[in-house]
Each structure stands twice: as structure tokens, then as C-alpha cells.
Protein backbone atom coordinates (compact mmCIF):
# COMPACT_ATOMS: atom_id res chain seq x y z
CA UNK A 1 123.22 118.31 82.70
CA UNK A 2 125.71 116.38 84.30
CA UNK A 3 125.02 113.68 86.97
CA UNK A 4 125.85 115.47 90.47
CA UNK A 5 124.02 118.96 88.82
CA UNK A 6 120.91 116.47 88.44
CA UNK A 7 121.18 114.82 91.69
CA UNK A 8 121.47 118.45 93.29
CA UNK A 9 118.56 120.01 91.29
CA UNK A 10 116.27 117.03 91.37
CA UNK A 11 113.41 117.36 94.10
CA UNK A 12 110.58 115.91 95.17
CA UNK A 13 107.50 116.92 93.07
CA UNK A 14 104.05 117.43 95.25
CA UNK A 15 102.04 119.22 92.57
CA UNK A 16 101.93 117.99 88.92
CA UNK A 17 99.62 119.73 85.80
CA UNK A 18 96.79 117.92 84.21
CA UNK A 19 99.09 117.08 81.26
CA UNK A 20 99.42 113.36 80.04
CA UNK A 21 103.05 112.27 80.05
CA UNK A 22 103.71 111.42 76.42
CA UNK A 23 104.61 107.41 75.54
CA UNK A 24 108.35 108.06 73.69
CA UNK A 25 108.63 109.88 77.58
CA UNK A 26 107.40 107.11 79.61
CA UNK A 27 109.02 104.52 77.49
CA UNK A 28 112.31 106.09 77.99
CA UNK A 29 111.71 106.35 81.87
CA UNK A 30 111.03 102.52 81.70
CA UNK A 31 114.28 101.90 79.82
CA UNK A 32 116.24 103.59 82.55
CA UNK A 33 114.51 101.03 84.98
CA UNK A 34 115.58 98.64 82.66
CA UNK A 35 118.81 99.26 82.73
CA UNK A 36 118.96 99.39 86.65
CA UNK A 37 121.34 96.75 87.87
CA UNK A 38 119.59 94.23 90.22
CA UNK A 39 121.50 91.18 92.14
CA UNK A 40 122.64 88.49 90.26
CA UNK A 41 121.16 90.25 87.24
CA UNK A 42 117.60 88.43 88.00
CA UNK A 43 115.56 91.53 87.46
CA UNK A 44 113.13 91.01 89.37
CA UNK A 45 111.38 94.68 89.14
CA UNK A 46 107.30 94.43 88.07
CA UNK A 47 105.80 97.99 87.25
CA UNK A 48 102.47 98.75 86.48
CA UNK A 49 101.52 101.65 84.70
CA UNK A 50 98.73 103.72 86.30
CA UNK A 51 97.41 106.40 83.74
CA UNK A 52 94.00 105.39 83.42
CA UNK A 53 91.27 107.43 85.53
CA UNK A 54 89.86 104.00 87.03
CA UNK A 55 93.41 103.04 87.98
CA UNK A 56 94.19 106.30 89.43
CA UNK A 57 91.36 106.70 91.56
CA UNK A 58 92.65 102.91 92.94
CA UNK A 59 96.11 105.03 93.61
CA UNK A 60 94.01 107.62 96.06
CA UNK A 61 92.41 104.42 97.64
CA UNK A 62 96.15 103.38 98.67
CA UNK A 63 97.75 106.96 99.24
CA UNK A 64 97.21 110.34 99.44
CA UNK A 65 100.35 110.92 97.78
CA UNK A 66 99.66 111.46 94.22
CA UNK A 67 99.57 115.03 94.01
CA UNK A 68 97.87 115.43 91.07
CA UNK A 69 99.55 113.41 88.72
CA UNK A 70 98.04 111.66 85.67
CA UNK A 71 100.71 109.08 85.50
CA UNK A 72 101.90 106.72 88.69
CA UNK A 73 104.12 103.72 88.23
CA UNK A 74 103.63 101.43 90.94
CA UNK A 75 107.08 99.66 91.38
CA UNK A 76 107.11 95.92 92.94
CA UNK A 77 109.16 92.52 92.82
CA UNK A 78 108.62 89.01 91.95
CA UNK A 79 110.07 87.47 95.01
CA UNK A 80 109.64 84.86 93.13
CA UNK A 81 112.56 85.89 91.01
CA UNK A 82 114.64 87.97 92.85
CA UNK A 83 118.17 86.55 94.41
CA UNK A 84 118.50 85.46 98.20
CA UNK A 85 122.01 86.00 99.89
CA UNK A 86 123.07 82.46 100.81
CA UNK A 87 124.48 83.28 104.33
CA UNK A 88 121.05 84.53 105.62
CA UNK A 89 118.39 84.00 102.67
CA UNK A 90 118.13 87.76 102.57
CA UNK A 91 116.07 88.78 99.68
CA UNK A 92 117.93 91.63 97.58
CA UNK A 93 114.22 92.48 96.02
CA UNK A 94 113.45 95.87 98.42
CA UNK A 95 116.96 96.63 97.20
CA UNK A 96 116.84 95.93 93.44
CA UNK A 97 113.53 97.74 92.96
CA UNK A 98 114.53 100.60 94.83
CA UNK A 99 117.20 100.78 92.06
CA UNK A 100 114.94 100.61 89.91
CA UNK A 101 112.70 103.52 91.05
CA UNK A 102 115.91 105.59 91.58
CA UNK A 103 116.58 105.11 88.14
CA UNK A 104 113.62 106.11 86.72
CA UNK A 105 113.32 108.86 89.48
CA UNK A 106 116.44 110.89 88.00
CA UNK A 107 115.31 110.00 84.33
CA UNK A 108 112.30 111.83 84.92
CA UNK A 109 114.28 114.93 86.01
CA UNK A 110 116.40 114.48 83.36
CA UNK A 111 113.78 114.91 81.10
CA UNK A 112 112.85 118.00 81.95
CA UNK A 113 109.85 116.34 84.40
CA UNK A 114 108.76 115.69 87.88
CA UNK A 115 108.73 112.97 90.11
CA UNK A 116 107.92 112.18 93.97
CA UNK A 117 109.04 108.83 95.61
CA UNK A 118 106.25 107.26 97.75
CA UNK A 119 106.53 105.05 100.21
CA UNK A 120 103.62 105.83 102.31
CA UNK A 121 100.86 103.57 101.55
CA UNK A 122 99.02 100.73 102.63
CA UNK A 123 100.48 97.85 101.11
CA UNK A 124 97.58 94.88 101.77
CA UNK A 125 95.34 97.42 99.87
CA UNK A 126 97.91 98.40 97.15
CA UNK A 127 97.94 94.48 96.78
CA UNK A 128 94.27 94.34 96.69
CA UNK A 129 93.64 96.78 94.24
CA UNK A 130 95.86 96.32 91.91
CA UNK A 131 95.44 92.27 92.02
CA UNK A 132 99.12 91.90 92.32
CA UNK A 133 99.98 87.94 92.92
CA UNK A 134 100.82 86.58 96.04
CA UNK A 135 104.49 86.41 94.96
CA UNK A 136 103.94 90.49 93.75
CA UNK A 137 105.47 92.55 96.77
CA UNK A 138 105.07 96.44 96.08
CA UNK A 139 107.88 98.73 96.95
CA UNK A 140 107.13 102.92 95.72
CA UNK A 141 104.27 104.50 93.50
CA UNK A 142 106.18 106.92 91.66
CA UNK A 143 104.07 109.93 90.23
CA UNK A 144 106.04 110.93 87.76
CA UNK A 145 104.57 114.25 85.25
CA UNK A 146 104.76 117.88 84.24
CA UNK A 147 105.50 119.93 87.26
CA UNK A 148 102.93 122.88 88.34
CA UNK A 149 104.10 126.24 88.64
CA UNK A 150 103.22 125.73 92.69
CA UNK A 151 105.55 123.11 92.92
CA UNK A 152 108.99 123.87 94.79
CA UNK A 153 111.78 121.86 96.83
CA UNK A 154 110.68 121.43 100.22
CA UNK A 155 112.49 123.67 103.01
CA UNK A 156 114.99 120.83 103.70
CA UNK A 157 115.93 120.07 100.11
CA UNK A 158 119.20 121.29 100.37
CA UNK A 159 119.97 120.24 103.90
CA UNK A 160 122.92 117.74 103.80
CA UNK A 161 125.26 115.98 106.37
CA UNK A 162 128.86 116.61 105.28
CA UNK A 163 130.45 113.76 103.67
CA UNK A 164 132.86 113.36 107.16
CA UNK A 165 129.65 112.76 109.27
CA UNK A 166 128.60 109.89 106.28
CA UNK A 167 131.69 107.83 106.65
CA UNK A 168 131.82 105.31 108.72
């Protein structure tokens, strides 16, 4: 498919199936947040992979946004590593791993699976429970998996200011 088709036909996926995402998939999903640029090129993305029943039930504590899914990636930065914008010490971290998360967002859809980006959470207990350092600042969980047959685009999927009213 080619890149706009997959940005139009990728959604947000609220209901995933009970089956495990397979390791050549998830390691491919990494590589595209490997591949992510980041400023200055310090890659400073961290993500843990959730898949573990233990782990996931540490995911509910945090949000009530996994919908089912047997796989979450929890995507942070070292902002220990990532660059600071020498006018203002502005840390480019929130940016880079939102990259990050993007990219491995459309990879998902690209391989033929789901994913749902999730920023509502409580981040002092996300920090808690997943014993992230001090230095560890969490950005998304992503569940990323097989999509149910329940699942669909919500009502404003397709809703989209014109490119005139995005220009500044």
C-alpha cells in the first residue's frame, strides 16, 4: 500500500483478539522505531515490551486503554540522552519519541495489524510500576495486535480540516 493509502486507512484500534503478536512481527515494528529520526540523532527512545500477563495487568493499573491487547509497548525517553535546543534548553524528547511511536504506529498497520495511541494515563504510576529511572520519562503505551472483528474507525475518523484551514 502506498504511504497516504496507509495514513488514510490506518485507525485507531479499541478491540484487539486474544492472539499473541508473533516476534519476526514485533521485531520489525521495533526496527521502524529504530529507524525514526530523533534530534541530533541521540535516540533517546526507551520501550518496554509488555506481553507478559503480570506486566499487562500493571498496564490496566495505569490505563484503561488497552482494549484487549496482549502486546503494549510502553514508549519513553532518557532525558538523560535526548538533545536540548540551546536558545531555550527545550528538550526535543516528547518530540523524538512521539516519532518514534508514529513510526511504529503505521508499521503496525502496515502489517496487516492494529494499533491505538495512548496518551491517557497516569504517569507517576506508569513510573512506579514499571520501575522506570528517574531520568525514564514515559510518553504513549501503544497496544499494538490482531484487530477483532468489533473493531471499526471511530465516527470522526475521516473528519479532516482542508489543507487551506492547516496553513498558516
Amino acid at each position: 500500500m502506498d504511504f497516504l493509502s496507509l495514513a488514510a486507512e490506518r485507525y485507531s484500534v479499541r478491540a484487539f483478539t486474544d492472539q499473541q503478536v508473533e516476534d519476526k512481527t514485533l521485531n520489525l515494528i521495533l526496527k521502524a522505531g529504530q529507524l525514526a529520526p530523533t534530534a541530533h540523532n541521540n535516540q533517546p527512545q526507551r520501550i518496554k515490551v509488555i506481553t507478559l500477563e503480570a506486566e499487562l495487568a500493571k498496564v490496566d493499573e495505569c490505563t484503561p486503554c488497552r482494549f484487549g491487547s496482549s502486546c503494549v509497548l510502553l514508549i519513553c525517553y532518557d532525558e538523560s540522552e535526548s538533545w536540548k535546543r540551546t536558545f531555550d534548553g527545550k528538550d526535543s524528547g516528547f518530540v523524538d519519541a512521539s516519532i518514534v511511536t508514529t513510526h511504529m504506529m503505521m508499521a503496525t498497520a502496515d502489517l496487516g495489524l492494529g494499533s491505538c495511541w495512548v496518551m491517557f494515563f497516569d504517569s507517576a504510576k506508569t513510573k512506579e510500576q514499571f520501575a522506570l529511572g528517574d531520568n525514564i520519562v514515559p510518553v504513549a503505551f501503544l497496544p499494538v495486535g490482531y484487530i477483532s472483528d468489533t473493531a471499526a474507525p471511530s465516527a470522526s475518523h475521516s473528519k479532516r480540516n482542508s489543507i487551506e484551514d492547516m496553513l498558516i
